[in-house]
N, C-alpha and C. Protein backbone atom coordinates (compact mmCIF):
# COMPACT_ATOMS: atom_id res chain seq x y z
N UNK A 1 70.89 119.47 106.51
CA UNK A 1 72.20 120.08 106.38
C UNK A 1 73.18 119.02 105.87
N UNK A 2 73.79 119.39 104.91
CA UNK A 2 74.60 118.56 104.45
C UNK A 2 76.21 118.12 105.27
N UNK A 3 76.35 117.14 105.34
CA UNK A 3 77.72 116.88 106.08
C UNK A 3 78.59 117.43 105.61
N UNK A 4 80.18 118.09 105.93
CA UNK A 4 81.23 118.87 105.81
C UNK A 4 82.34 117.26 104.98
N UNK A 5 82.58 117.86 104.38
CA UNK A 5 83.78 116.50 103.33
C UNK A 5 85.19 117.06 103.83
N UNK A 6 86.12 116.54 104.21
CA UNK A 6 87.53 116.97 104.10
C UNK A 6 87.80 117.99 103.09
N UNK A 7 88.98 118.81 103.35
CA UNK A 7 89.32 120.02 102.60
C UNK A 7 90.57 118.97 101.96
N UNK A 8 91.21 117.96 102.26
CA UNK A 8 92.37 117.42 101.47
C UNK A 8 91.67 116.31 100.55
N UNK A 9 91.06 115.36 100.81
CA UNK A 9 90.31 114.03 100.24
C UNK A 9 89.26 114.73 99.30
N UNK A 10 88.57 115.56 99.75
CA UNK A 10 87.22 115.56 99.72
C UNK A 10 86.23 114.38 99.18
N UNK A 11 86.61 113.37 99.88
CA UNK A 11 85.62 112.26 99.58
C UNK A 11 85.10 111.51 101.53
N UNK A 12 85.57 111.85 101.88
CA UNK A 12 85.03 111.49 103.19
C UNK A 12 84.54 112.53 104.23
N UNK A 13 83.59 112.15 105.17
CA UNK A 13 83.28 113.23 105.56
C UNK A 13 84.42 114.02 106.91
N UNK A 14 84.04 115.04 107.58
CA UNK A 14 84.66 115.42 108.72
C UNK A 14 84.77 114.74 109.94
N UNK A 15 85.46 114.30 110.70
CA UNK A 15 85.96 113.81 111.46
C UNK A 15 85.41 114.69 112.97
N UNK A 16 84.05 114.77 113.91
CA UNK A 16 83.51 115.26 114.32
C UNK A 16 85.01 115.42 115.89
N UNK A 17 85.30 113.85 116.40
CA UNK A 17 86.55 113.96 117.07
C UNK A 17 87.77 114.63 116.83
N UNK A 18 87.85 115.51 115.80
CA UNK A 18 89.44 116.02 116.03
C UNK A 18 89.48 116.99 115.57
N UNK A 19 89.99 117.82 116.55
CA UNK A 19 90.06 119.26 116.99
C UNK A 19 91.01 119.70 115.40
N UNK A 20 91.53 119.27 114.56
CA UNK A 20 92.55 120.09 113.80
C UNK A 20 91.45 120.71 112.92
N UNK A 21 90.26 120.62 112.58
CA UNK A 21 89.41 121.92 111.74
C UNK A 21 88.54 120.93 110.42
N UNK A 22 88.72 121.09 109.22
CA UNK A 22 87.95 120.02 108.10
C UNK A 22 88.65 118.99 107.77
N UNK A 23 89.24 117.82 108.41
CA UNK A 23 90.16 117.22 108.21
C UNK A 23 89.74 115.48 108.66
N UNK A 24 88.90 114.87 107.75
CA UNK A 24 88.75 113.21 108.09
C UNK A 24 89.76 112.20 108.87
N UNK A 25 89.60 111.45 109.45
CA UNK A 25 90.19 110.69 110.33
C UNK A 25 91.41 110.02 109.46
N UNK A 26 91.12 109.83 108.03
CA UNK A 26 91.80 108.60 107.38
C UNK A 26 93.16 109.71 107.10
N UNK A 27 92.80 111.13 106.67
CA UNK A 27 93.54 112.04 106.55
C UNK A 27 94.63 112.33 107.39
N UNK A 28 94.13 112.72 108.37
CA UNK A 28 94.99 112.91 109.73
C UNK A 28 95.98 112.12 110.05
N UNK A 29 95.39 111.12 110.54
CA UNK A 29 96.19 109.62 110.34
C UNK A 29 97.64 109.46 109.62
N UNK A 30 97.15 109.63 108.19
CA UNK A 30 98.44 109.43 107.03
C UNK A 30 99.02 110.30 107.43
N UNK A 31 98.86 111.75 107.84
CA UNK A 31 99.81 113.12 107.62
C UNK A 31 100.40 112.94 108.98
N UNK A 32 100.04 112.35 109.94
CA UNK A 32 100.79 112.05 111.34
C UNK A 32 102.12 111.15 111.11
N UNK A 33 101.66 110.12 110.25
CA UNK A 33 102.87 109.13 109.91
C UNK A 33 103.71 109.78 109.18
N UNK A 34 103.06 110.41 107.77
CA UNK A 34 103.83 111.16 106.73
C UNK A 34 105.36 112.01 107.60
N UNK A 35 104.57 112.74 108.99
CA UNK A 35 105.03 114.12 109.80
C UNK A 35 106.84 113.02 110.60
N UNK A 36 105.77 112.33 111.13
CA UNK A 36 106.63 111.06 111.37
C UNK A 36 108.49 110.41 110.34
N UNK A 37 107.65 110.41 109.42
CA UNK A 37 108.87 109.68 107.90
C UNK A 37 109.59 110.26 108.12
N UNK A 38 109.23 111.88 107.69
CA UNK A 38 109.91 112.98 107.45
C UNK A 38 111.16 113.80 108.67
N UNK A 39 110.46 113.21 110.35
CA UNK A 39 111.00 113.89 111.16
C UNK A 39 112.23 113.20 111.33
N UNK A 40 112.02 111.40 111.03
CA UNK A 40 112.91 110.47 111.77
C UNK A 40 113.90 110.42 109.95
N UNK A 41 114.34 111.06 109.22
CA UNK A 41 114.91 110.43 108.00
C UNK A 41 114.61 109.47 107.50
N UNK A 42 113.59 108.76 107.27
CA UNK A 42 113.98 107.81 106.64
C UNK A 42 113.93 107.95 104.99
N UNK A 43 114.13 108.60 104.40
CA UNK A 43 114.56 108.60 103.21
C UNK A 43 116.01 108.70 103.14
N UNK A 44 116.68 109.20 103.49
CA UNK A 44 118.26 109.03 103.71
C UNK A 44 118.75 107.68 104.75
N UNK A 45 118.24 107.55 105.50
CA UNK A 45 118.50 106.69 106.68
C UNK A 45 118.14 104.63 106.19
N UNK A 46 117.24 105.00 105.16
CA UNK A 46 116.98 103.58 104.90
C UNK A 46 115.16 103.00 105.48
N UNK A 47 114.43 102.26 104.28
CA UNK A 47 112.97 102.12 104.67
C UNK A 47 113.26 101.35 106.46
N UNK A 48 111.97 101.62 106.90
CA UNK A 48 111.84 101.36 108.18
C UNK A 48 110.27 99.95 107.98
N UNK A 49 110.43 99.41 108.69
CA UNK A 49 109.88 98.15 109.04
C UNK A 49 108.19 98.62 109.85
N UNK A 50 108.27 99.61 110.50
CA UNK A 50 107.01 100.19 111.11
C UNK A 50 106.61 101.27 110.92
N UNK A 51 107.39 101.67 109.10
CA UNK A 51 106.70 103.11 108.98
C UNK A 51 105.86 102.77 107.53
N UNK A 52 104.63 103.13 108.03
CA UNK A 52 103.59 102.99 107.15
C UNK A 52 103.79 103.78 105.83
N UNK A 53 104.45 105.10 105.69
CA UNK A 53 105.07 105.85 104.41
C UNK A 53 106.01 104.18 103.64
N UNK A 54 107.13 104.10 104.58
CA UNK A 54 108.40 103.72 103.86
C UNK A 54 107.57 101.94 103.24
N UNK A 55 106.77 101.68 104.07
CA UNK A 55 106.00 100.41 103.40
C UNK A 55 105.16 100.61 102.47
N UNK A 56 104.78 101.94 102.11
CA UNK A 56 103.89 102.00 100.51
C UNK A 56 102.52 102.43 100.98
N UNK A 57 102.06 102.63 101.69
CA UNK A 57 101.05 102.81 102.21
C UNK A 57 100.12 103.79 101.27
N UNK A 58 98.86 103.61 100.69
CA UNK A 58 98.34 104.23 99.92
C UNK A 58 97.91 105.69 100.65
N UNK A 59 97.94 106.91 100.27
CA UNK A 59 97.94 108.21 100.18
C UNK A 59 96.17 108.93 100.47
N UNK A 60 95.54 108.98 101.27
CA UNK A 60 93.90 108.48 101.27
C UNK A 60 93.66 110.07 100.84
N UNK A 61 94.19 111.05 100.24
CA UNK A 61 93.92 112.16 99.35
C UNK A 61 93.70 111.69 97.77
N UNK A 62 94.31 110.80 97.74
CA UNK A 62 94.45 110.45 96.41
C UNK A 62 93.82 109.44 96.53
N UNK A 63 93.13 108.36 97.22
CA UNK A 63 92.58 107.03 97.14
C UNK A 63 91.53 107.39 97.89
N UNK A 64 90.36 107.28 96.74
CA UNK A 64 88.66 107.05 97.25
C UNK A 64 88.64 106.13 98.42
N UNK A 65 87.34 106.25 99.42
CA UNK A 65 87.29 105.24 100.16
C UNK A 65 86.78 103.84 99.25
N UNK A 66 87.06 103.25 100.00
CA UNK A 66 86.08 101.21 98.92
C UNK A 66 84.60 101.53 99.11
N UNK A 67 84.01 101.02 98.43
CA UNK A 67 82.52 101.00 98.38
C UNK A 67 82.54 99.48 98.26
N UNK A 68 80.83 100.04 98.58
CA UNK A 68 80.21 98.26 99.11
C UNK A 68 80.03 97.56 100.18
N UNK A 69 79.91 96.99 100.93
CA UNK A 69 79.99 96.53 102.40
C UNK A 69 81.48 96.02 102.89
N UNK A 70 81.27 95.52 104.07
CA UNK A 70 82.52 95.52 104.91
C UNK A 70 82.79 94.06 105.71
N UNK A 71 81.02 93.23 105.34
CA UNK A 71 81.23 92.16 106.38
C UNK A 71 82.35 91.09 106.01
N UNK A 72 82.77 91.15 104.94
CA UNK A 72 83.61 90.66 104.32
C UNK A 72 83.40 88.97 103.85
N UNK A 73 82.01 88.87 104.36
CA UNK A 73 81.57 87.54 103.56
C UNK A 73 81.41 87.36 102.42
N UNK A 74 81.93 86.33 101.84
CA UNK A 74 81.33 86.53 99.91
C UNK A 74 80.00 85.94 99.53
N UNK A 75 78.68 87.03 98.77
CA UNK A 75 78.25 86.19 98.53
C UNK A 75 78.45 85.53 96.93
N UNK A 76 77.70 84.36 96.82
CA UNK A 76 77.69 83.55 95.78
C UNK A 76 75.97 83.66 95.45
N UNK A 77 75.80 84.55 93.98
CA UNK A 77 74.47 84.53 93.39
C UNK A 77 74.36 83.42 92.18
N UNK A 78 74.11 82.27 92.53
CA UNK A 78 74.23 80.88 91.39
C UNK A 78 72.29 81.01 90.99
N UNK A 79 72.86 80.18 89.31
CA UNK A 79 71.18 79.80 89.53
C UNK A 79 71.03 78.76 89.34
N UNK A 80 69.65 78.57 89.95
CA UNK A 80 69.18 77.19 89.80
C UNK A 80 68.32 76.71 88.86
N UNK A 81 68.90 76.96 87.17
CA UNK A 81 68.19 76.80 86.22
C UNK A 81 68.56 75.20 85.90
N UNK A 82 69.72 74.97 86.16
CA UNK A 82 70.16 73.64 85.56
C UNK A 82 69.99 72.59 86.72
N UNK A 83 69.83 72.72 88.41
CA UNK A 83 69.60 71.64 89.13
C UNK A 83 68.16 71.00 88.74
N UNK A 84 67.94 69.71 89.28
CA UNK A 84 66.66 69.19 89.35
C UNK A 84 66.19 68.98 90.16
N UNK A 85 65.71 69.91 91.38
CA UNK A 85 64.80 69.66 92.54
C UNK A 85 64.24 70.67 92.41
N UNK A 86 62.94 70.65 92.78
CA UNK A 86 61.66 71.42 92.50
C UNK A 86 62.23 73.00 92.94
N UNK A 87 61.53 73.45 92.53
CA UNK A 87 61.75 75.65 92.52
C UNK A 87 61.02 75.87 93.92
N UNK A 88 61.24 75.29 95.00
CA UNK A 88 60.55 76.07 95.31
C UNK A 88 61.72 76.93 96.67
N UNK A 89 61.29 77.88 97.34
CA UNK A 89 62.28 78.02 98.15
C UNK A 89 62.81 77.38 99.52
N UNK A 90 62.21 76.22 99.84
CA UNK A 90 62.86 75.53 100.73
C UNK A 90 64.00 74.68 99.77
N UNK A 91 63.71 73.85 99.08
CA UNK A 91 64.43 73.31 98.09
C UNK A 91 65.73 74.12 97.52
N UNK A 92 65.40 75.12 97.13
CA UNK A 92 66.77 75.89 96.72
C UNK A 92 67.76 76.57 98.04
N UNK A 93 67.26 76.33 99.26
CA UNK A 93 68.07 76.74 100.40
C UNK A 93 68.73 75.71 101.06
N UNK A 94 68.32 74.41 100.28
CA UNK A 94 69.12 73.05 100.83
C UNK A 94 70.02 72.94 99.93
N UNK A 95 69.40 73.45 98.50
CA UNK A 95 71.02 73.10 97.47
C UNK A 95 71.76 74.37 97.20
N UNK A 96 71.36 75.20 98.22
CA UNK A 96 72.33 76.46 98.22
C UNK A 96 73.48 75.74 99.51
N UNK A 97 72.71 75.37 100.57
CA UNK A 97 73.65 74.45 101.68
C UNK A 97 74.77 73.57 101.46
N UNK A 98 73.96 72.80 100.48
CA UNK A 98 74.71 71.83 99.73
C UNK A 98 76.06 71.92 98.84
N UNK A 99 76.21 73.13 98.17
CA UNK A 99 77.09 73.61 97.61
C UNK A 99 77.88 74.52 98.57
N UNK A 100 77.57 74.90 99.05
CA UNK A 100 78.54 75.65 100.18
C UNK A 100 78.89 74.97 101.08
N UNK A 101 79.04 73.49 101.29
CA UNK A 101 79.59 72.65 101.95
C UNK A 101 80.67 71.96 100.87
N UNK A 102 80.16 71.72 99.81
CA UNK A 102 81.31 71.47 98.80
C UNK A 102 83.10 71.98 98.58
């Protein structure tokens, strides 16, 4: 069975925790703050410092989620065509060390 996608995004799936019906977490979220902007003025009243609208906050109907992982380590794919210590893989995991101490 295929998973249920948001009826606003449709790029993420349904949000199994929240009772409001086809509606993703990232969704909800924004339209709570959005509900928020709107209740307290701040478009007449002047941007606010803790409102995620009046700070720019990207719109997650309109913004895909990121792809790719999350651990947020970078890796570095170098090659080792131009060093001179033998190919083998102990050797290339000391001058992978080696450079990442650099």
């Amino acid at each position: 069975m295929a998973r249920k996608l948001c009826t606003y995004c449709t790029f993420r799936p349904v949000s199994s925790d929240l009772l409001e019906g086809n509606i993703c977490e990232a969704c909800y979220d924004y339209q709570g703050h959005e509900n928020t902007h709107s209740d307290e003025s701040h478009e007449t009243e002047g941007a606010q410092d803790d409102c995620l609208i009046c700070q720019g906050a990207p719109d997650p109907e309109t913004t895909p989620p990121a792809k790719g992982h999350s651990n947020g380590i970078a890796k570095s794919h170098t090659s080792h065509a131009a060093c001179k210590h033998p190919k083998t893989k102990k050797d290339r995991a000391i001058c992978r060390k080696a450079r990442a101490a650099e």
